[in-house]
PDB file of N, CA and C in Angstrom:
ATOM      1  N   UNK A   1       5.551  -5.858   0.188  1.00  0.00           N
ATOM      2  CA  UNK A   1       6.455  -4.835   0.639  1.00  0.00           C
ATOM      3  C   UNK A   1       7.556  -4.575  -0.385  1.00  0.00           C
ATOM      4  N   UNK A   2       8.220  -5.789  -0.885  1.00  0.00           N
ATOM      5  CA  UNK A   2       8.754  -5.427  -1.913  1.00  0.00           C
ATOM      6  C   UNK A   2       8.485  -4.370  -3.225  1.00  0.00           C
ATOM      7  N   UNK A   3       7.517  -4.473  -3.371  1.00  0.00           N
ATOM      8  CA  UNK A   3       6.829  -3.092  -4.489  1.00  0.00           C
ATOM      9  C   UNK A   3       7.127  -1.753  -3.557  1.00  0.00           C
ATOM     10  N   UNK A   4       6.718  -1.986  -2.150  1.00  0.00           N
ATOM     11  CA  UNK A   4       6.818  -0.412  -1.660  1.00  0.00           C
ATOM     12  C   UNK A   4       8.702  -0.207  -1.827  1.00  0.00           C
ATOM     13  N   UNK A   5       9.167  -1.227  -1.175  1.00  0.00           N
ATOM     14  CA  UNK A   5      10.548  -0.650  -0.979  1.00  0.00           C
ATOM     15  C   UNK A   5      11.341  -0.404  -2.522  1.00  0.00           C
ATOM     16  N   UNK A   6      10.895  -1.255  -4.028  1.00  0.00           N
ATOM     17  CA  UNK A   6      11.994  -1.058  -4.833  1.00  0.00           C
ATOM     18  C   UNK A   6      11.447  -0.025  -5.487  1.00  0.00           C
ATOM     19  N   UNK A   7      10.136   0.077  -5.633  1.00  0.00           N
ATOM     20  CA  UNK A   7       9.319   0.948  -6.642  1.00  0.00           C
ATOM     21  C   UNK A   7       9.511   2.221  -6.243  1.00  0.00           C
ATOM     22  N   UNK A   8       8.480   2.313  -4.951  1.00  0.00           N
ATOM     23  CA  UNK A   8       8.081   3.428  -4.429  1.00  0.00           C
ATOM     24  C   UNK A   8       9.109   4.488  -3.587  1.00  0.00           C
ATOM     25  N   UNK A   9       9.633   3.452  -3.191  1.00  0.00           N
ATOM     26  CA  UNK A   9      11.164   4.126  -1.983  1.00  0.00           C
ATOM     27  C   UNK A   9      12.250   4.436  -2.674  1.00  0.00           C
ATOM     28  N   UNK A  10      12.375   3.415  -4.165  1.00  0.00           N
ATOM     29  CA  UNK A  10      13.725   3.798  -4.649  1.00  0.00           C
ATOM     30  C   UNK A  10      14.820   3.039  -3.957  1.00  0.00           C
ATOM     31  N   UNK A  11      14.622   1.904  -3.404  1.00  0.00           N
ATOM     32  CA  UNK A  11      16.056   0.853  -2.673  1.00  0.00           C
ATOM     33  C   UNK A  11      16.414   1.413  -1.724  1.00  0.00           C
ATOM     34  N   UNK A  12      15.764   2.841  -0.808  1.00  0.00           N
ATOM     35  CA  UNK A  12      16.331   3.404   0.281  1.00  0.00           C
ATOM     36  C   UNK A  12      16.730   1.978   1.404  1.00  0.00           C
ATOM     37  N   UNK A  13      18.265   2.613   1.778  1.00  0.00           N
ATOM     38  CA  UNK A  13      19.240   1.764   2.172  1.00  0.00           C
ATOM     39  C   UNK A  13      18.508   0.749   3.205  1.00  0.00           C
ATOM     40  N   UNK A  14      17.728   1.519   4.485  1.00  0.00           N
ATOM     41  CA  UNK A  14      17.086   1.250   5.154  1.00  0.00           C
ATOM     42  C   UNK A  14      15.421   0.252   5.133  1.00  0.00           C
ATOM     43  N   UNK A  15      15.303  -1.065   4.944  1.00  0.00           N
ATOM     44  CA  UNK A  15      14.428  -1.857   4.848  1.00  0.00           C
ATOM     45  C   UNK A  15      13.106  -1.265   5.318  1.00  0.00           C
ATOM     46  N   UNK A  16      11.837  -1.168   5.197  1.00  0.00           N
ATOM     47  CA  UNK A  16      10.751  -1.140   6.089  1.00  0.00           C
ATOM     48  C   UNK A  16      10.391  -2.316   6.679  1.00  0.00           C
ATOM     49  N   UNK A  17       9.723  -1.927   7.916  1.00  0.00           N
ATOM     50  CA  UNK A  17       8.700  -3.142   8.277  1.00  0.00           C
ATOM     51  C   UNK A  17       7.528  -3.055   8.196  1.00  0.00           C
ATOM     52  N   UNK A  18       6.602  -4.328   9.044  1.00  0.00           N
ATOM     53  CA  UNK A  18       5.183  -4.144   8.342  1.00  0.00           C
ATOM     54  C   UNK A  18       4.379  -3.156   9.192  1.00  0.00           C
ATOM     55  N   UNK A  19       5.141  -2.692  10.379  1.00  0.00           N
ATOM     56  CA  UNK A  19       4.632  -1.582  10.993  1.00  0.00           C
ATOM     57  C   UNK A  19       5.257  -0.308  10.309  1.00  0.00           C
ATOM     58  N   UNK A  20       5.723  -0.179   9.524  1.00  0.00           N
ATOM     59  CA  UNK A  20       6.588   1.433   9.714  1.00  0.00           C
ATOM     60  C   UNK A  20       5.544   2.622   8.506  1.00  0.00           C
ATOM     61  N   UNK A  21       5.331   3.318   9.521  1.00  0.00           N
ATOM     62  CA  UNK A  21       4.428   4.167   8.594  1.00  0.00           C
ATOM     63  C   UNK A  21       4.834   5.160   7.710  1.00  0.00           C
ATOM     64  N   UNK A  22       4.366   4.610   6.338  1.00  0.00           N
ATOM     65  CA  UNK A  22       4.594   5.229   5.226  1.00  0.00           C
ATOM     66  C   UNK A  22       4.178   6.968   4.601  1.00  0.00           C
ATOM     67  N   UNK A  23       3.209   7.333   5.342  1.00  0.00           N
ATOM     68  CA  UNK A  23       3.065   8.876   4.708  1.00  0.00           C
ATOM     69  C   UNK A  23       3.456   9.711   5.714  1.00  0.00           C
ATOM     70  N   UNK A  24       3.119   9.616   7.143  1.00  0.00           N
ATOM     71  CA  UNK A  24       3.810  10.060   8.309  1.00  0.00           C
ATOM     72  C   UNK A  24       5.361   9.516   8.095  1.00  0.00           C
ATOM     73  N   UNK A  25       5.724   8.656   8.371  1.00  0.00           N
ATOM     74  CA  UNK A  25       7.405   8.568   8.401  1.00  0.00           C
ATOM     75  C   UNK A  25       8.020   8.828   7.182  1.00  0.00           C
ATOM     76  N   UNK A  26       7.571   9.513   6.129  1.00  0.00           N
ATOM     77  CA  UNK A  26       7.831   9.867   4.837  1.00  0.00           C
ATOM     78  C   UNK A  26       8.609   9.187   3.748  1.00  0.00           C
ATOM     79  N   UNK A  27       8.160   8.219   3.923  1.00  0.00           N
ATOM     80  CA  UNK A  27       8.572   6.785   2.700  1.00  0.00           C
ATOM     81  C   UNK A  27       8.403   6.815   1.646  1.00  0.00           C
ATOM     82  N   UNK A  28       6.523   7.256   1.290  1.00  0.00           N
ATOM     83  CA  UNK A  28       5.967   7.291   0.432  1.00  0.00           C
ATOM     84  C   UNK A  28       5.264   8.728   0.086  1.00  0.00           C
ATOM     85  N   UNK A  29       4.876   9.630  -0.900  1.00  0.00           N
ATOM     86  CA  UNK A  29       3.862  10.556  -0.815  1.00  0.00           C
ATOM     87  C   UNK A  29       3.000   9.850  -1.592  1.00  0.00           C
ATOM     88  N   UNK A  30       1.860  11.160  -1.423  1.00  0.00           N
ATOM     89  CA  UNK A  30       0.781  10.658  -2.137  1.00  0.00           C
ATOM     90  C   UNK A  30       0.333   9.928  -3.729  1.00  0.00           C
ATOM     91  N   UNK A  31       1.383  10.770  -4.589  1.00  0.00           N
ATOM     92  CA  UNK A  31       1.311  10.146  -5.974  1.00  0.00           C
ATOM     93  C   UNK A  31       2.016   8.690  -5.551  1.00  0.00           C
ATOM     94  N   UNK A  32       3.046   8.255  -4.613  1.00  0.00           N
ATOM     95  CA  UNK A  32       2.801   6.744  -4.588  1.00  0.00           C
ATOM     96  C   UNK A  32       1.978   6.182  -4.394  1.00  0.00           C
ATOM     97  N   UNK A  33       1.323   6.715  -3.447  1.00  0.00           N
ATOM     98  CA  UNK A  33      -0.278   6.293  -2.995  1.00  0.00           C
ATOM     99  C   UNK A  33      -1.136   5.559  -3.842  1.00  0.00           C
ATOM    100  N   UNK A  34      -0.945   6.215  -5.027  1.00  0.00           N
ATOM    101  CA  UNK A  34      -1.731   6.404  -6.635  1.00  0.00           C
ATOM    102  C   UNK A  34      -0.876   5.394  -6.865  1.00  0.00           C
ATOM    103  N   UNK A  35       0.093   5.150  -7.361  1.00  0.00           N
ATOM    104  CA  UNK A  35       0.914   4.047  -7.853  1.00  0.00           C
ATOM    105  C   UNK A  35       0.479   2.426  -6.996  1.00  0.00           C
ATOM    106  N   UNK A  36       0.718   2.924  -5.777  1.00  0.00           N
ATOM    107  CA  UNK A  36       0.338   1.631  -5.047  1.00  0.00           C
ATOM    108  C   UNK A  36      -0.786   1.047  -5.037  1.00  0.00           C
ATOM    109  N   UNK A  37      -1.950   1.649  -5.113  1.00  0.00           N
ATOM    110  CA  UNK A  37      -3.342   1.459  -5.375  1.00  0.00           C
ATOM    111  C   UNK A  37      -3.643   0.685  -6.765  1.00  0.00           C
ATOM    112  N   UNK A  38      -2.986   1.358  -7.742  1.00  0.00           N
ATOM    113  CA  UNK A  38      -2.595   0.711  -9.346  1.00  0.00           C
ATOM    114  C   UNK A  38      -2.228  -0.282  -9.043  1.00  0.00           C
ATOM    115  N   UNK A  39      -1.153  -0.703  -8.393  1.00  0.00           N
ATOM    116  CA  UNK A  39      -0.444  -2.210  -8.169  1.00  0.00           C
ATOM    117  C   UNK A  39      -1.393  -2.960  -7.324  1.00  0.00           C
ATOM    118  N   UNK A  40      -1.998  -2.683  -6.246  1.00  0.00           N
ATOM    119  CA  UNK A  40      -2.767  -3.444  -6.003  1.00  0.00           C
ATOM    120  C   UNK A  40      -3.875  -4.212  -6.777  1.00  0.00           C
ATOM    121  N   UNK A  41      -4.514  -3.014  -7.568  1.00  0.00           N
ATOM    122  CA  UNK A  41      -5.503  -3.247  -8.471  1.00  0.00           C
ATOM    123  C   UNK A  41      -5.190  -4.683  -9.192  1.00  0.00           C
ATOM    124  N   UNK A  42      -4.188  -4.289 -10.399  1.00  0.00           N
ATOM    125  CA  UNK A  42      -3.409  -5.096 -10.827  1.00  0.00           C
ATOM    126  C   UNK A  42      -3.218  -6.247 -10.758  1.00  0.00           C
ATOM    127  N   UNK A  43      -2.200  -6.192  -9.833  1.00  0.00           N
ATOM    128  CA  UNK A  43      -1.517  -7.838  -9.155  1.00  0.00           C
ATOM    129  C   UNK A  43      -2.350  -8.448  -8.259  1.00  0.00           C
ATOM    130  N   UNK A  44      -3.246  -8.184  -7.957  1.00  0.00           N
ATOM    131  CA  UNK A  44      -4.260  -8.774  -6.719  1.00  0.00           C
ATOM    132  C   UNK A  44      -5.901  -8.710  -7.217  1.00  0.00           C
ATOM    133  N   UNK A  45      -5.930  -7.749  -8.663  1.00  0.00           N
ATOM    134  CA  UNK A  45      -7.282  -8.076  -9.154  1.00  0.00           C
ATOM    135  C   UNK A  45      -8.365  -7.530  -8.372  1.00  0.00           C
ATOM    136  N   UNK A  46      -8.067  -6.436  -7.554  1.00  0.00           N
ATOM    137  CA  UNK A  46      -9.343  -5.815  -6.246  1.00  0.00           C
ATOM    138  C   UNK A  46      -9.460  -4.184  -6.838  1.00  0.00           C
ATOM    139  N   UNK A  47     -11.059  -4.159  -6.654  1.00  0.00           N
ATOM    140  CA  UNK A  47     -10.897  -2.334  -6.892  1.00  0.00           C
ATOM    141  C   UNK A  47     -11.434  -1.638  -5.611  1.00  0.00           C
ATOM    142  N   UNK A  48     -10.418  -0.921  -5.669  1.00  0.00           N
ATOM    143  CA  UNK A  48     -10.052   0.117  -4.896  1.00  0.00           C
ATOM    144  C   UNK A  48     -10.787   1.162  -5.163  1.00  0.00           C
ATOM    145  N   UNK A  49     -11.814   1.278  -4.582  1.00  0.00           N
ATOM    146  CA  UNK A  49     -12.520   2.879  -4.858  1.00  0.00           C
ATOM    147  C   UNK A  49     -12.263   3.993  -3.833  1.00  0.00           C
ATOM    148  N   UNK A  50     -12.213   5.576  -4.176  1.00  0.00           N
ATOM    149  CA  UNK A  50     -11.507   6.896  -3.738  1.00  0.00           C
ATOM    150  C   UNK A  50     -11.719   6.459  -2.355  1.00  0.00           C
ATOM    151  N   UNK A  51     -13.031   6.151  -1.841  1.00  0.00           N
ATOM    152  CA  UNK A  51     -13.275   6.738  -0.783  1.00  0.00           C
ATOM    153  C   UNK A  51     -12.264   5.118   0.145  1.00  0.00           C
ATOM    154  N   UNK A  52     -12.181   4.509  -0.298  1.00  0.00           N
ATOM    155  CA  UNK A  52     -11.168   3.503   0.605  1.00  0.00           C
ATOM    156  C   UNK A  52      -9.610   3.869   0.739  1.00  0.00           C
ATOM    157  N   UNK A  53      -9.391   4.961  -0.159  1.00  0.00           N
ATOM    158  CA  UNK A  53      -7.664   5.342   0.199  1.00  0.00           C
ATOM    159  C   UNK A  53      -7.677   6.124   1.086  1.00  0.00           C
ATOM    160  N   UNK A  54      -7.436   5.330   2.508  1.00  0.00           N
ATOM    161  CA  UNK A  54      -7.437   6.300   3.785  1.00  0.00           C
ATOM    162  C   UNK A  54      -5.992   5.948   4.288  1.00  0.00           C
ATOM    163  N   UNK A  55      -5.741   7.069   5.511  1.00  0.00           N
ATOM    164  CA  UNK A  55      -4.551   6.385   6.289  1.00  0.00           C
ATOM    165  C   UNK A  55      -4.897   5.021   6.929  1.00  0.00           C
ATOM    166  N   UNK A  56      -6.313   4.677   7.564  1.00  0.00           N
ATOM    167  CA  UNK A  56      -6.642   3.716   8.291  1.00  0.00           C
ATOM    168  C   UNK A  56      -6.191   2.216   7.458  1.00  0.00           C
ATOM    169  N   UNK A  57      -6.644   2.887   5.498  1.00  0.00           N
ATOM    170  CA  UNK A  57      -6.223   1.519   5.001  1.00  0.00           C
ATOM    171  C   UNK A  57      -4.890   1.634   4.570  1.00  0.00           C
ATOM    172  N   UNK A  58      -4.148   2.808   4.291  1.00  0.00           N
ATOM    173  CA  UNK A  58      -3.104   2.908   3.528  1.00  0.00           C
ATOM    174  C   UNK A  58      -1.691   3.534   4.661  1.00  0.00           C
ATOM    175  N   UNK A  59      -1.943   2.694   5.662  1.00  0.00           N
ATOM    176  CA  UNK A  59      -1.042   3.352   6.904  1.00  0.00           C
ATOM    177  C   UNK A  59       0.405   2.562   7.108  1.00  0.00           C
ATOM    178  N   UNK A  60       0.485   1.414   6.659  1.00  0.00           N
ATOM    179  CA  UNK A  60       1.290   0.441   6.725  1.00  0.00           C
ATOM    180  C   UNK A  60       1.056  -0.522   6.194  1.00  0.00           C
ATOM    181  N   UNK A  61       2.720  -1.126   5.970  1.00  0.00           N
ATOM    182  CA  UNK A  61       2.207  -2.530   4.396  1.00  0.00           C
ATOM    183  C   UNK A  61       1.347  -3.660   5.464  1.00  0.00           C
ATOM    184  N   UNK A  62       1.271  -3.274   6.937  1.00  0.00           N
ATOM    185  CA  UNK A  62       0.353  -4.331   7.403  1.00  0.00           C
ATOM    186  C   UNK A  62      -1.207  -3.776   7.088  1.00  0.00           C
ATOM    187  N   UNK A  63      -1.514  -2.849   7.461  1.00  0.00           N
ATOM    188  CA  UNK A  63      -2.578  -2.523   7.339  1.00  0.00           C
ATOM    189  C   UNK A  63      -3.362  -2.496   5.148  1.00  0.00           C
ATOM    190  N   UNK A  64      -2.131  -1.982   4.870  1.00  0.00           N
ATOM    191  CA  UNK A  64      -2.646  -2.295   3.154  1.00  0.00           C
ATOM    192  C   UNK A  64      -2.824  -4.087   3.110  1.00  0.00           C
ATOM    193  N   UNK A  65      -2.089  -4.533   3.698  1.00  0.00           N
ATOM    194  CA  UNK A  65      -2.328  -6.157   3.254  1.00  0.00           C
ATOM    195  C   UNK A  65      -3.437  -6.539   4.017  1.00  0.00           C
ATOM    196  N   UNK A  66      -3.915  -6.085   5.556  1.00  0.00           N
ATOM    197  CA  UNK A  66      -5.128  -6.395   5.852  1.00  0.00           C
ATOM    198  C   UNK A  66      -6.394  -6.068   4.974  1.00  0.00           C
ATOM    199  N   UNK A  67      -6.168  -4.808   4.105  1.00  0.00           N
ATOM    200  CA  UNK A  67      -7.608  -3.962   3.449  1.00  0.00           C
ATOM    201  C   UNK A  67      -7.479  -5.653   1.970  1.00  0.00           C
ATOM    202  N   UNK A  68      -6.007  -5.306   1.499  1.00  0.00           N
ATOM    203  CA  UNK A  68      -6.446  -6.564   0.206  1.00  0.00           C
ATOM    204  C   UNK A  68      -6.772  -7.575   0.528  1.00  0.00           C
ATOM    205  N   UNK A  69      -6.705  -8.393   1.876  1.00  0.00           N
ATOM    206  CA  UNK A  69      -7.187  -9.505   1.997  1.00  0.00           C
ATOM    207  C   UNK A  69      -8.604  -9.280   2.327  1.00  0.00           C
ATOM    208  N   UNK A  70      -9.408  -8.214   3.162  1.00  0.00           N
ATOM    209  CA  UNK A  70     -10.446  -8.045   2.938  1.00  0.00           C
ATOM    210  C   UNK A  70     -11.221  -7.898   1.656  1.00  0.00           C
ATOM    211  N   UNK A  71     -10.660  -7.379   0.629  1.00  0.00           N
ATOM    212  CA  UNK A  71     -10.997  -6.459  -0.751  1.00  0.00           C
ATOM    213  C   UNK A  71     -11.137  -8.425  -1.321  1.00  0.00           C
ATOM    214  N   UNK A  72     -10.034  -9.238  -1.370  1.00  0.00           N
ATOM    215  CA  UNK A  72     -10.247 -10.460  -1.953  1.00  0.00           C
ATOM    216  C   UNK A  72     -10.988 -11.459  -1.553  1.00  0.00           C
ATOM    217  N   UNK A  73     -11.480 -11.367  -0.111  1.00  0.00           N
ATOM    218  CA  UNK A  73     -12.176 -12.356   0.599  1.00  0.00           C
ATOM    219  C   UNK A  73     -13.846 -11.339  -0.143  1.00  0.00           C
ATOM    220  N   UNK A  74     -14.109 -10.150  -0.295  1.00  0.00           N
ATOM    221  CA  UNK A  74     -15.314  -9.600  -0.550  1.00  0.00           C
ATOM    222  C   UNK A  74     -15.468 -10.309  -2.229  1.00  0.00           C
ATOM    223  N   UNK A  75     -14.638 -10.428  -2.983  1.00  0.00           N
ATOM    224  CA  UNK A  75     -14.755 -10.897  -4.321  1.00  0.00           C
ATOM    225  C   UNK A  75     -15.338 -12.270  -4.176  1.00  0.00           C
ATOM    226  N   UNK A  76     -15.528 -12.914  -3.578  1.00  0.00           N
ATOM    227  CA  UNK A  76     -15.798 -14.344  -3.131  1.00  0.00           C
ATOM    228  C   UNK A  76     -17.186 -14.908  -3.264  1.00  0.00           C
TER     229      UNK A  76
END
């Protein structure tokens, strides 16, 4: 979450949680989307292909951390 809130949000005053939805509650747009996907890649070593950037996976930092722990348990 930290990546979403300093990177992506810009330090907005207001913290997220692991429920608070990011493209509906307008936290994030889509070119973060793109950024965040990069960082995942990255720092967690998982690829992310087009057709997995959905709201279902990209709806909340709970739901993104459920898809990478899936994405890292599939590397296995």
């Amino acid at each position: 979450m930290s990546f979403i809130q300093h990177e992506l949000m810009g330090n907005q005053a207001d913290p997220i949680s692991k429920d608070d939805d990011l493209l509906g509650g307008g936290h994030i747009d889509s070119m973060g989307i793109m950024r965040l996907v990069a960082f995942l890649e990255t720092e967690f070593g998982v690829s992310v292909p087009p057709e997995d950037v959905t709201i279902e996976n990209f709806e909340t930092p709970r739901t993104i951390a459920d898809y990478v722990q899936a994405a890292c348990r599939g590397r296995s």
